[in-house]
N, C-alpha and C. Protein backbone atom coordinates (compact mmCIF):
# COMPACT_ATOMS: atom_id res chain seq x y z
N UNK A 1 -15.77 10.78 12.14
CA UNK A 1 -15.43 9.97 10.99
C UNK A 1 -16.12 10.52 9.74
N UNK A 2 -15.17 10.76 8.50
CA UNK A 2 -16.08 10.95 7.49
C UNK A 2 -16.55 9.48 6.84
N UNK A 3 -17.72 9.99 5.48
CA UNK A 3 -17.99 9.68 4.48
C UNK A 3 -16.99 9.02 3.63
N UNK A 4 -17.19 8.20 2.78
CA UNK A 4 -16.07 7.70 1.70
C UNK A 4 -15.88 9.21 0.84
N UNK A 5 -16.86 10.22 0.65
CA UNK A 5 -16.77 11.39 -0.52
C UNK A 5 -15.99 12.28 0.76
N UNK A 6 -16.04 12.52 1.75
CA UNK A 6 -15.45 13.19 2.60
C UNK A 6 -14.37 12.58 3.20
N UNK A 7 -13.77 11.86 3.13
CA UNK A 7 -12.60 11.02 2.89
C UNK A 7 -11.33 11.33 2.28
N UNK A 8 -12.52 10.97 0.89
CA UNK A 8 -11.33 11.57 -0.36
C UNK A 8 -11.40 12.85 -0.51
N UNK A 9 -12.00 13.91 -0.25
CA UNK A 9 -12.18 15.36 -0.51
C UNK A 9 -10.73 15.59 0.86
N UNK A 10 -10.67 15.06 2.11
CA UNK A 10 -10.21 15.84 2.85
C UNK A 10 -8.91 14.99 2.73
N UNK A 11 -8.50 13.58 1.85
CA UNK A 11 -7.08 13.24 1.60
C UNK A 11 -6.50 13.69 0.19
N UNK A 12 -7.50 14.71 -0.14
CA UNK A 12 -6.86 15.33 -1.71
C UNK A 12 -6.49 16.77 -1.40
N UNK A 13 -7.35 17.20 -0.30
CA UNK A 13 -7.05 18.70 -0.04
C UNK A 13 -5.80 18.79 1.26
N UNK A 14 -5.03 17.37 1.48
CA UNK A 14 -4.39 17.36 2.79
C UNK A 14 -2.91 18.19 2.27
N UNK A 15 -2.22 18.36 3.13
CA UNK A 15 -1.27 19.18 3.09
C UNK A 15 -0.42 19.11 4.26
N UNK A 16 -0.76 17.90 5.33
CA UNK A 16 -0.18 17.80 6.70
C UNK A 16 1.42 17.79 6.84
N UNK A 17 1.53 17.60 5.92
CA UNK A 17 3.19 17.11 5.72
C UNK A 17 4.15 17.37 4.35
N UNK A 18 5.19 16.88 4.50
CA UNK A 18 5.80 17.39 3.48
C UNK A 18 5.80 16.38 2.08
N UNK A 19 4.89 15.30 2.37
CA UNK A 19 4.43 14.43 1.20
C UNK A 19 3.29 15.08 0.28
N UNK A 20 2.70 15.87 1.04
CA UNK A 20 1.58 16.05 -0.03
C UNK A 20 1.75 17.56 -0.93
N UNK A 21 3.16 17.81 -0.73
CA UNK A 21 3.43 19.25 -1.25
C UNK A 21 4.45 18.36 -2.35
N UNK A 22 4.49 17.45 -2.44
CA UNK A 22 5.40 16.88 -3.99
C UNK A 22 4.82 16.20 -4.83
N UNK A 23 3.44 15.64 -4.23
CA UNK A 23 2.79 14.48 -4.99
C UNK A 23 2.49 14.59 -6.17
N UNK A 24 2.23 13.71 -7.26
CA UNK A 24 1.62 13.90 -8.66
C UNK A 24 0.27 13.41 -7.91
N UNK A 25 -0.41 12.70 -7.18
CA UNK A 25 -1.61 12.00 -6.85
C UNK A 25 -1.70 11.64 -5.34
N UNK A 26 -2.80 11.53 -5.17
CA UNK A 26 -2.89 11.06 -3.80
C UNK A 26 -3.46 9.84 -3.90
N UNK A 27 -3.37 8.63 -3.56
CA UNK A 27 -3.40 6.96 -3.71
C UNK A 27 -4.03 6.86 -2.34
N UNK A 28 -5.73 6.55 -2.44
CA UNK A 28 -6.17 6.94 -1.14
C UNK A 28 -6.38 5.21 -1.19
N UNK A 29 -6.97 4.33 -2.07
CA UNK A 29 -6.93 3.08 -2.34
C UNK A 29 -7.68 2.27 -3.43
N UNK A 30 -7.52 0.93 -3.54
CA UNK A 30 -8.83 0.36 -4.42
C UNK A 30 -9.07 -1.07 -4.11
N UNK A 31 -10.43 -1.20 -4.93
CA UNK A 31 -10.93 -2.76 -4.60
C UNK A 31 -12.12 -2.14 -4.27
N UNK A 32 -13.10 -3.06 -3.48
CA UNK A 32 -14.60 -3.37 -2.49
C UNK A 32 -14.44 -2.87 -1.57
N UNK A 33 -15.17 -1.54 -1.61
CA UNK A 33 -15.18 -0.81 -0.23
C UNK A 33 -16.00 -1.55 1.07
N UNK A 34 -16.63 -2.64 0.16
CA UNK A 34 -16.96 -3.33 1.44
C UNK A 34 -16.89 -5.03 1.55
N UNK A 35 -15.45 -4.93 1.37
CA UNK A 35 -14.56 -5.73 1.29
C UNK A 35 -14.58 -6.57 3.08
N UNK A 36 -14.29 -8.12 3.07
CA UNK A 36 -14.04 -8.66 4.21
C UNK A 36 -12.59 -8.40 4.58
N UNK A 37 -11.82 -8.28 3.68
CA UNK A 37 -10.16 -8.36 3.36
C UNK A 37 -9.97 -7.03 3.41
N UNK A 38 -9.19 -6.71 4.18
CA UNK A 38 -8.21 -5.02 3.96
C UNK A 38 -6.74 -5.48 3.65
N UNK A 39 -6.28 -4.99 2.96
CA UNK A 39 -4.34 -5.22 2.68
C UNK A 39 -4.00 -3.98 2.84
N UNK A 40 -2.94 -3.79 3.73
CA UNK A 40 -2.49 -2.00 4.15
C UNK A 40 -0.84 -2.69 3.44
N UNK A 41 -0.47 -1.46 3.09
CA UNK A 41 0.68 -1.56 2.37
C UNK A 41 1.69 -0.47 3.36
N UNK A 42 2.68 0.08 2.88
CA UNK A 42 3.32 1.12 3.24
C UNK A 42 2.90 2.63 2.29
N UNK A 43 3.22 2.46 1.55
CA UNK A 43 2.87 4.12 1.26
C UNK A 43 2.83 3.70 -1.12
N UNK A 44 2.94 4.78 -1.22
CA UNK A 44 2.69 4.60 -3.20
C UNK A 44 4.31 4.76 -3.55
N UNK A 45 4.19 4.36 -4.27
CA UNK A 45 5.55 3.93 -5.32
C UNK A 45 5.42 5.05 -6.13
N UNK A 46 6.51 4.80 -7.68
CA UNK A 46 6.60 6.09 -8.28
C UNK A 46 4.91 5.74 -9.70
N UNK A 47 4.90 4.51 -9.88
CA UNK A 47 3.74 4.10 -10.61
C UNK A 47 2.47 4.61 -9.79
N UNK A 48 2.27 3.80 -8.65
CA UNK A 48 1.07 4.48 -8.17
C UNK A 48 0.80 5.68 -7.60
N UNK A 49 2.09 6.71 -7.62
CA UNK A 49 1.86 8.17 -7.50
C UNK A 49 1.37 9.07 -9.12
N UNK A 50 2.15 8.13 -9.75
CA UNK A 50 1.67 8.03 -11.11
C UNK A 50 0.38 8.47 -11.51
N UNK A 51 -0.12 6.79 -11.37
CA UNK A 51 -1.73 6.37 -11.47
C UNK A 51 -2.68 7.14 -10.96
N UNK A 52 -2.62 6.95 -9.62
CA UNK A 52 -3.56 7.42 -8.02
C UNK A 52 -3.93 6.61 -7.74
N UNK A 53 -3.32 5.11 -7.74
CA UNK A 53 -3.68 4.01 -7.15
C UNK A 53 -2.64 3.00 -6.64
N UNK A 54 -3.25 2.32 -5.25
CA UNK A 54 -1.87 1.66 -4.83
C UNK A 54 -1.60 0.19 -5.72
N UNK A 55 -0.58 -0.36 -5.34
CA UNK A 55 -0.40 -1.45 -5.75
C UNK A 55 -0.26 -2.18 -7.05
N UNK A 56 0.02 -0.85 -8.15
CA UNK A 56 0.14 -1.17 -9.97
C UNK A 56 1.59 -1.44 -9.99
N UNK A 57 2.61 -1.23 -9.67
CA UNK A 57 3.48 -1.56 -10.16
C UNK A 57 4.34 -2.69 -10.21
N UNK A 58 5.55 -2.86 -10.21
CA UNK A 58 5.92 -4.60 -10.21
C UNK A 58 5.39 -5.42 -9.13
N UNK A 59 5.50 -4.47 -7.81
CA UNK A 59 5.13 -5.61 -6.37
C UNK A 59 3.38 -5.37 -6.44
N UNK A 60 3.05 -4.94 -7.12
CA UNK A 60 1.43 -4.95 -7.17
C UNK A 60 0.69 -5.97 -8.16
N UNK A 61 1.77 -6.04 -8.92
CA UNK A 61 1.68 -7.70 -9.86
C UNK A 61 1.60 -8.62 -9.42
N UNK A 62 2.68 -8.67 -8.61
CA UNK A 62 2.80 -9.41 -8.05
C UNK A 62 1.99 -10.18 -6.99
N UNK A 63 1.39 -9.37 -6.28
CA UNK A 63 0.35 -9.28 -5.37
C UNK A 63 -1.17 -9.58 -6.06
N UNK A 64 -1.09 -9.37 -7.11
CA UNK A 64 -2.36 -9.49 -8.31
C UNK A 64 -2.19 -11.36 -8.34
N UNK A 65 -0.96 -11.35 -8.79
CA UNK A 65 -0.87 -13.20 -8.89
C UNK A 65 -1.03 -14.13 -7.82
N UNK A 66 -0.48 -13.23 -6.52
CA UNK A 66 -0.57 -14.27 -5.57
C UNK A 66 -1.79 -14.11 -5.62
N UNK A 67 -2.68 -13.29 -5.25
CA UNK A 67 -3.68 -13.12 -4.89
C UNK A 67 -4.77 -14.03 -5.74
N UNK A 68 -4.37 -13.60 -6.90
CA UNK A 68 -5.37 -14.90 -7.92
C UNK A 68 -5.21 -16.59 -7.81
N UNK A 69 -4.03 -16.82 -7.30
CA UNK A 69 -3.43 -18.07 -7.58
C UNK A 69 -4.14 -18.63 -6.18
N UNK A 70 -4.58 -18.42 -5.30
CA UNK A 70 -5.11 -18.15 -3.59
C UNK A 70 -6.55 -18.02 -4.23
N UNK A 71 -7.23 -17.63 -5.54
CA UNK A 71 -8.81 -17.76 -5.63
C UNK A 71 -9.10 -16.90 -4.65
N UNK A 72 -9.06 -15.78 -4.51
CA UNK A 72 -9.17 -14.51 -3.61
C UNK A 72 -9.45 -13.28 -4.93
N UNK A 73 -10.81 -13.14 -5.04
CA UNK A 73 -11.46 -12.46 -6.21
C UNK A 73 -10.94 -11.11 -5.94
N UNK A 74 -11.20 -10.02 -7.03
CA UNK A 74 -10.97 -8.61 -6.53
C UNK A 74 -12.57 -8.51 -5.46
N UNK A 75 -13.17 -8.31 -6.30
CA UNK A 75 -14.35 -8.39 -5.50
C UNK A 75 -14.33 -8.64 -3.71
N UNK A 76 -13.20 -8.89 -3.48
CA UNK A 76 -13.03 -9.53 -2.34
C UNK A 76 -12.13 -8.83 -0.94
N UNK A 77 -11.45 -7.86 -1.89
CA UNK A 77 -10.69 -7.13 -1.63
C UNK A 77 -10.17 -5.51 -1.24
N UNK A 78 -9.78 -4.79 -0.69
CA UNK A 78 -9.48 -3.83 -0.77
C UNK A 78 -7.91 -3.55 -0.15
N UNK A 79 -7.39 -2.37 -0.78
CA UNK A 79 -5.98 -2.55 -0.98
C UNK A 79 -5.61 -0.82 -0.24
N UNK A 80 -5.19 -0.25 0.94
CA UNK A 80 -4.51 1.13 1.12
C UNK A 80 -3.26 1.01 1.25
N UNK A 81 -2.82 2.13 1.47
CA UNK A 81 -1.53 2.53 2.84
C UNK A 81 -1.16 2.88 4.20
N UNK A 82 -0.03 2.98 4.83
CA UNK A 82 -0.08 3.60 6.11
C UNK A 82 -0.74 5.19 5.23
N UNK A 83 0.75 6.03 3.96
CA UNK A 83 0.47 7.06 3.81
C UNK A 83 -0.05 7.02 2.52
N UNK A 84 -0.70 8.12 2.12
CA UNK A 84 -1.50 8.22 0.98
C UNK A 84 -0.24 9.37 0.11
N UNK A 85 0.97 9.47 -0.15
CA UNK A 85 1.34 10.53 -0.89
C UNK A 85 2.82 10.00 -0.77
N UNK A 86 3.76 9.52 -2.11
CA UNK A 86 4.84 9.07 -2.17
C UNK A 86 5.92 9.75 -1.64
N UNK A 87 6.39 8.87 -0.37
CA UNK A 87 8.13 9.13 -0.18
C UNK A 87 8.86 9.40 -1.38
N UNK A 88 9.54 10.44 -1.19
CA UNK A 88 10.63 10.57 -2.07
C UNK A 88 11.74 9.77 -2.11
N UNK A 89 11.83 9.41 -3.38
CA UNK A 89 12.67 7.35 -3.86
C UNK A 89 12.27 6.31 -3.14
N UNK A 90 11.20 6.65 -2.90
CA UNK A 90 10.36 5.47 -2.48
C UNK A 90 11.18 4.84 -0.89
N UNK A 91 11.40 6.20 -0.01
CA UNK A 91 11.81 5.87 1.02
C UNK A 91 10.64 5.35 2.00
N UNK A 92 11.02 4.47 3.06
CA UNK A 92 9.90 4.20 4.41
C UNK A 92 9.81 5.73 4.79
N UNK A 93 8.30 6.10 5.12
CA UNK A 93 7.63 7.42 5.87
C UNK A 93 8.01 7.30 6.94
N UNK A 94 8.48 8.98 7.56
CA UNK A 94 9.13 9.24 8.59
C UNK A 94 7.64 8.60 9.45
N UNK A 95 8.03 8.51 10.94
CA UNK A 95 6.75 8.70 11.78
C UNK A 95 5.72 9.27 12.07
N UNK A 96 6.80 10.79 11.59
CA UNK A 96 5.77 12.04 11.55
C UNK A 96 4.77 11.99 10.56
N UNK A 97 5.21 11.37 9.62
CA UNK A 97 4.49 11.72 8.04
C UNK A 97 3.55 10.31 8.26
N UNK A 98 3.49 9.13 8.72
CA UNK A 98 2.37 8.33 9.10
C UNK A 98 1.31 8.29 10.14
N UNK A 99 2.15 9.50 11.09
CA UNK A 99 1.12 9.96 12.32
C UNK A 99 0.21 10.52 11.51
N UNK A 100 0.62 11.56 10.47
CA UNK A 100 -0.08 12.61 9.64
C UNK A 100 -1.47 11.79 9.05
N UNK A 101 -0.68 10.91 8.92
CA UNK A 101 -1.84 9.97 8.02
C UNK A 101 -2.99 8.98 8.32
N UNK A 102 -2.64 8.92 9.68
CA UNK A 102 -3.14 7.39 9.86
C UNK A 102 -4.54 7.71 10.37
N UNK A 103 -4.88 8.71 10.57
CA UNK A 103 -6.59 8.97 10.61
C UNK A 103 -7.52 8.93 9.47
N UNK A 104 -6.08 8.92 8.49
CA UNK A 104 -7.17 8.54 7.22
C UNK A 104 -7.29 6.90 7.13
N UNK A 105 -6.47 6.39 7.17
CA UNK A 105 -6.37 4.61 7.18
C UNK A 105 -7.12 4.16 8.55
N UNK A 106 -7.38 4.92 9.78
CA UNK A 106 -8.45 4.51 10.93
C UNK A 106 -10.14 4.41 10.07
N UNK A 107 -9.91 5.70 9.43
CA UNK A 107 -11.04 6.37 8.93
C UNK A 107 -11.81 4.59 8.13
N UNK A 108 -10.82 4.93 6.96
CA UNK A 108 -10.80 3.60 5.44
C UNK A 108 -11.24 2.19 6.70
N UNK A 109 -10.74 2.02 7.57
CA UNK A 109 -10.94 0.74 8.41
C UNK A 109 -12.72 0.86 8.93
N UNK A 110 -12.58 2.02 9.35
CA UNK A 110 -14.05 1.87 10.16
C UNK A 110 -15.36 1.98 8.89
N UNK A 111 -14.93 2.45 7.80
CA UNK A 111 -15.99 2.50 6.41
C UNK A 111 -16.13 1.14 5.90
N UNK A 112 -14.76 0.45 5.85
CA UNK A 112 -14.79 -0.88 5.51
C UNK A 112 -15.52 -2.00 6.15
N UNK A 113 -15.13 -1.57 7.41
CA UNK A 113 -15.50 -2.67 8.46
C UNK A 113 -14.84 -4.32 7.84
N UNK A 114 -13.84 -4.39 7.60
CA UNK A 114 -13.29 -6.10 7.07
C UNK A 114 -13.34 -6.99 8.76
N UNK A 115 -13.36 -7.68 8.12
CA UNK A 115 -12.79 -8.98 9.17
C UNK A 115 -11.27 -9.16 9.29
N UNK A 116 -10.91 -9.06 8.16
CA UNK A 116 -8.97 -9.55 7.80
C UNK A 116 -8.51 -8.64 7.85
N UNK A 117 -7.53 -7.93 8.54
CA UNK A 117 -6.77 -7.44 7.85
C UNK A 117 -5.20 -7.64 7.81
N UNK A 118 -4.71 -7.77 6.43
CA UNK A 118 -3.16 -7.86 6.36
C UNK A 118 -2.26 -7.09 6.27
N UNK A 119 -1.17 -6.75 6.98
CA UNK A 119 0.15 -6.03 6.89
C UNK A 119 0.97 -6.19 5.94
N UNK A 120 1.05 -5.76 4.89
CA UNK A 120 2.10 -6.01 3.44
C UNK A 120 3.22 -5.34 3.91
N UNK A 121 4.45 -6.08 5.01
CA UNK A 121 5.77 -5.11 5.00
C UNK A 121 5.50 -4.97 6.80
N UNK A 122 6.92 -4.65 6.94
CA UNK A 122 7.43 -3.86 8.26
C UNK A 122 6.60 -3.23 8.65
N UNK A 123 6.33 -1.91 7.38
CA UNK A 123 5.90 -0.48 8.34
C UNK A 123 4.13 -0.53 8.41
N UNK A 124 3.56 -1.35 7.63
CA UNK A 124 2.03 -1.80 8.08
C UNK A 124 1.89 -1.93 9.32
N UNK A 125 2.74 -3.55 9.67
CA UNK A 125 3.00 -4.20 10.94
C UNK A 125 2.74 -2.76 12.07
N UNK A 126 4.13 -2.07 11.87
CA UNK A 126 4.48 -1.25 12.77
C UNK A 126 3.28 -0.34 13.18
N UNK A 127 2.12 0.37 12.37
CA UNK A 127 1.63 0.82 12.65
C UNK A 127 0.49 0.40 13.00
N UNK A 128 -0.13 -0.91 12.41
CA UNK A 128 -1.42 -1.53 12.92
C UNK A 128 -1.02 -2.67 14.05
N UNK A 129 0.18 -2.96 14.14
CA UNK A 129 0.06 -4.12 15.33
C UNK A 129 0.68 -3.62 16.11
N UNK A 130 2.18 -3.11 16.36
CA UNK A 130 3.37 -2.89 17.19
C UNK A 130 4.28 -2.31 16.76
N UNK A 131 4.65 -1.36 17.40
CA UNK A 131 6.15 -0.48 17.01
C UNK A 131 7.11 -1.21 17.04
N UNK A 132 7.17 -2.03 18.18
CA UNK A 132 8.27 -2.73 18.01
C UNK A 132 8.82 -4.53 17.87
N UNK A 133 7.23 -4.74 17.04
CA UNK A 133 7.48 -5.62 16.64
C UNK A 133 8.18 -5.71 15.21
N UNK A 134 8.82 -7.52 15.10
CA UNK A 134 9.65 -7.77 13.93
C UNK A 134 9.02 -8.69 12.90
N UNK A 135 9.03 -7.98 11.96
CA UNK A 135 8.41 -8.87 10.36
C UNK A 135 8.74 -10.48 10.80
N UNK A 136 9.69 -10.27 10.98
CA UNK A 136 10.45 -11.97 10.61
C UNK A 136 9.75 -12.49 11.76
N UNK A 137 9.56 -11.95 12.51
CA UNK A 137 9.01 -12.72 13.62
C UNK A 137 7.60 -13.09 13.84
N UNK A 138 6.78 -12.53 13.32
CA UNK A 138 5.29 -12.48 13.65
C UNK A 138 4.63 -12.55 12.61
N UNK A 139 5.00 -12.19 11.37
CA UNK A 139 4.86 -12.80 10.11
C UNK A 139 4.41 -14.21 9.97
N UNK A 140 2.86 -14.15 9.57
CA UNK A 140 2.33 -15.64 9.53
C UNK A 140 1.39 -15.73 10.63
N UNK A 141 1.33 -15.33 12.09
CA UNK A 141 0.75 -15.52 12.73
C UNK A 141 -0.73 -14.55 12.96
N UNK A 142 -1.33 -14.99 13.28
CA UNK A 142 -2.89 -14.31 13.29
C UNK A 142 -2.84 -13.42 14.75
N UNK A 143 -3.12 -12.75 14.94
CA UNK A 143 -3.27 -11.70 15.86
C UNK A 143 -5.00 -10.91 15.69
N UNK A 144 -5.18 -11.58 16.84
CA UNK A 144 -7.04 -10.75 16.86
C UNK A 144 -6.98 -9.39 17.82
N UNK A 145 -7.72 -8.66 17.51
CA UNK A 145 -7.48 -7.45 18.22
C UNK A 145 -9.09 -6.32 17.56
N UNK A 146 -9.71 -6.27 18.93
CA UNK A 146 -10.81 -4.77 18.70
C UNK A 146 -11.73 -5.86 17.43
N UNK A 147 -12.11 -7.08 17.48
CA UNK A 147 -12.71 -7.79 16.19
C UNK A 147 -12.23 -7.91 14.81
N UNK A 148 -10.77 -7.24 14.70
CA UNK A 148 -10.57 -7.97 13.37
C UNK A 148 -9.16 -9.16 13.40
N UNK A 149 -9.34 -9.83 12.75
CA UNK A 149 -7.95 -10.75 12.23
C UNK A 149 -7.36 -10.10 12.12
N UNK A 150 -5.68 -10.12 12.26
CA UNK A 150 -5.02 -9.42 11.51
C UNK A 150 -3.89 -10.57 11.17
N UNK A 151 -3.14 -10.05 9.80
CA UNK A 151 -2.21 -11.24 9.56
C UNK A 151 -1.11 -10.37 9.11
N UNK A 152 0.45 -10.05 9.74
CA UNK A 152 1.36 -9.94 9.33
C UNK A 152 2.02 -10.54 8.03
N UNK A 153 2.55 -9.74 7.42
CA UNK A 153 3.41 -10.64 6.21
C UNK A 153 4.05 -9.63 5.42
N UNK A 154 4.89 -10.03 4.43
CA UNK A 154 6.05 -9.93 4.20
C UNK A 154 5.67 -8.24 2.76
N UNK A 155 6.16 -7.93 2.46
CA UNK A 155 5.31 -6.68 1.54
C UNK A 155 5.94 -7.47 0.46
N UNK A 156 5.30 -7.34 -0.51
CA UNK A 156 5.35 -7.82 -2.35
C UNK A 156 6.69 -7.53 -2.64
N UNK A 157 7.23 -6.16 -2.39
CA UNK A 157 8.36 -5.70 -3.06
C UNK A 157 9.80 -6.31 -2.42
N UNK A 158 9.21 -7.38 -1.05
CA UNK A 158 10.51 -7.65 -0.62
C UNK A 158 10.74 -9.29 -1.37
N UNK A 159 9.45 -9.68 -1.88
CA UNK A 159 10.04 -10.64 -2.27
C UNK A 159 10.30 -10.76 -3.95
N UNK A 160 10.45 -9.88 -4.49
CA UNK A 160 10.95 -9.12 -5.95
C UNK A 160 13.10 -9.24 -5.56
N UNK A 161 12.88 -8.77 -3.94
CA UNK A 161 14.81 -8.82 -4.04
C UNK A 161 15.01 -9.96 -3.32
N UNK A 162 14.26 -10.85 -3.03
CA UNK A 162 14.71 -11.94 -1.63
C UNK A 162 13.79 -13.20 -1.96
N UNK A 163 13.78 -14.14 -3.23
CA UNK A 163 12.77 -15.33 -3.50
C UNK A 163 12.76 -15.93 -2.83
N UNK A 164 13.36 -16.37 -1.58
CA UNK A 164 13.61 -17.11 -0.48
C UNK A 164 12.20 -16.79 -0.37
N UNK A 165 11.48 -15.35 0.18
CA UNK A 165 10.60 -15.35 1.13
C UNK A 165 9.20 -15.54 0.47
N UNK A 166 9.29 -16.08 -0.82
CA UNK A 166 8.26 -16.05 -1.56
C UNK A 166 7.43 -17.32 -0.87
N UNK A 167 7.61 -18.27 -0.90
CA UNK A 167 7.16 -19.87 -0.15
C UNK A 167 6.34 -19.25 1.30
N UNK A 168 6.71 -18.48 1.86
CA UNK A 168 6.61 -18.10 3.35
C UNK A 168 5.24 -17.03 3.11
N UNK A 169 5.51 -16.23 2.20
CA UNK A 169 4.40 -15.68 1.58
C UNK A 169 2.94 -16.18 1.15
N UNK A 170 3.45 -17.16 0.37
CA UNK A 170 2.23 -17.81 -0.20
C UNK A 170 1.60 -18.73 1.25
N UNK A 171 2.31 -19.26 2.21
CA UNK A 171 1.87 -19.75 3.33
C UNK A 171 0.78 -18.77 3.74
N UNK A 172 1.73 -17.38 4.27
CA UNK A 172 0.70 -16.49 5.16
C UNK A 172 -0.71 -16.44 4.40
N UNK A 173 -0.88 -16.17 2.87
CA UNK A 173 -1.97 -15.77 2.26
C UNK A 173 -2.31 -16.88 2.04
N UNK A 174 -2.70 -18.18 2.28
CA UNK A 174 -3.25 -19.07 2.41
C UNK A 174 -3.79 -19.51 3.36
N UNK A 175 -3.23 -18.84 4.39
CA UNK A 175 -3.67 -18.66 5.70
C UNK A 175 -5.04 -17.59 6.06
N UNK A 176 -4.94 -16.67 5.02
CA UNK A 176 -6.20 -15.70 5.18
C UNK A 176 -6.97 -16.15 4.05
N UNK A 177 -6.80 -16.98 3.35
CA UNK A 177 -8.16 -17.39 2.18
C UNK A 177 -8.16 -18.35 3.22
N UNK A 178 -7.72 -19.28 3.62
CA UNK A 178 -8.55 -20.48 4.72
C UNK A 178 -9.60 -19.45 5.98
N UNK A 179 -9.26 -18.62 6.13
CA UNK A 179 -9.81 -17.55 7.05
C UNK A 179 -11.05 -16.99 6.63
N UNK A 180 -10.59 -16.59 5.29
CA UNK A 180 -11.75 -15.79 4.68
C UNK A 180 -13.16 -16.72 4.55
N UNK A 181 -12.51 -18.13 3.92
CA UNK A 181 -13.73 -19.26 4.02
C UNK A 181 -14.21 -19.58 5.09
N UNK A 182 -13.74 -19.47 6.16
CA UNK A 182 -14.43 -19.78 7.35
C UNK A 182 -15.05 -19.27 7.89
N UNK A 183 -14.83 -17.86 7.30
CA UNK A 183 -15.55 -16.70 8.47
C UNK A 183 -17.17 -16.72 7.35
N UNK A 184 -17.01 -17.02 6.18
CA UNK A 184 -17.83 -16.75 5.35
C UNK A 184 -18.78 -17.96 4.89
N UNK A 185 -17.98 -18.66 5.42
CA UNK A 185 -18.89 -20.13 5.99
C UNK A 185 -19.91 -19.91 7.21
N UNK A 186 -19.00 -19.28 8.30
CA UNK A 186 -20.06 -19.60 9.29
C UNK A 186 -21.15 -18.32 9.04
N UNK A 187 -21.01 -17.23 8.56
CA UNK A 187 -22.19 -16.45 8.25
C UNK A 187 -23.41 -17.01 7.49
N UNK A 188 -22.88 -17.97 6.93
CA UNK A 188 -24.18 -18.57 5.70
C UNK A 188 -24.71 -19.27 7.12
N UNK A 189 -24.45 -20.08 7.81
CA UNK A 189 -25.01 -20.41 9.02
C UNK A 189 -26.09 -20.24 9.74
C-alpha cells in the first residue's frame, strides 16, 4: 500500500489503460482524508477532468446540496471514483479499465479508513458490493462487510434525468447522517 504522496505520484504517472492516454487530469479525489464518510462515484465527467477533481459539475451540486441540507459538513467527507481518468462522453468504464483502477480506490479506502461508505450509481455498487447486484434493488439498504457500512444509492446524475428518484435519495442519505451520528456518538462513549 502506498502513502497518500505515493498514491498520487503513481495515479498521475498511470498509463494502465486507455483512459489515461486522453486525460486533461487525473481526479484522484477530495474532502478529509480522514474522513468517517467515503462517497465512491463512477469515474470524472468532462468538468472534473477539467478541474482534477471529482464531483464539480451539475451532479456534484447537486450532491453539495443534498449533502448540506443532511448537515453533513465537508469536513466530514471524502469524495473518489471506481476510475480516476474520464470515459470518453462520459461513458460507464469498461471492466477492464476499473480492474485497472481499483487498487487505487482499495489503496484511498485503506488510507482513509471511513466507517461509511456510499455507492453513488450502479457501477460503485458493482464494484464495491456485487457484480451482479441491482441499484433499484439494494439501494437504501446498509450492507456491513470487512468493518465498514456500506450504503448503496442512486448517483447524483441520475437524479438530474429521473426527479422521481430524488425523495428515495434524500431517504438513503439520511440514512448515513443517522449512521454517521451514531457511530460518532458511541465513540464519545
Amino acid at each position: 500500500m502506498f502513502n497518500w504522496e505515493e498514491l498520487i505520484n503513481s495515479c498521475t504517472g498511470c498509463y494502465n489503460c486507455q483512459l489515461g492516454r486522453k486525460r486533461n487530469n487525473i481526479v484522484i479525489g477530495r474532502g478529509n482524508r480522514n474522513a468517517s464518510l467515503l462517497m465512491i462515484g463512477e469515474g470524472p465527467g468532462e468538468q472534473e477532468d477539467l478541474q482534477g477533481l471529482p464531483f464539480v459539475g451539475a451532479a456534484g451540486k447537486l450532491l453539495d446540496l443534498l449533502l448540506k441540507a443532511q448537515m453533513i459538513k465537508e469536513d466530514q467527507y471524502y469524495i473518489a471514483n471506481v476510475v480516476k481518468c474520464r470515459p470518453p462522453g462520459n461513458r460507464v468504464p469498461t471492466d477492464e479499465e476499473a480492474e485497472k483502477c481499483l487498487p487505487y480506490l482499495r489503496n484511498q479506502v485503506y488510507l482513509i479508513k471511513p466507517k461509511i461508505i456510499v455507492c453513488l450509481g450502479a457501477t460503485a455498487m458493482k464494484y464495491v458490493v456485487d457484480k451482479n447486484a441491482r441499484i433499484t434493488q439494494i439501494r437504501g439498504q446498509w450492507i456491513e462487510r470487512k468493518g465498514y457500512w456500506i450504503m448503496p444509492t442512486f448517483h447524483p446524475a441520475a437524479l438530474l434525468r429521473d426527479e422521481s428518484k430524488k425523495i428515495l435519495m434524500w431517504e438513503d442519505i439520511k440514512k448515513v447522517k443517522q449512521r454517521m451520528d451514531c457511530l460518532c456518538q458511541n465513540q464519545s462513549n
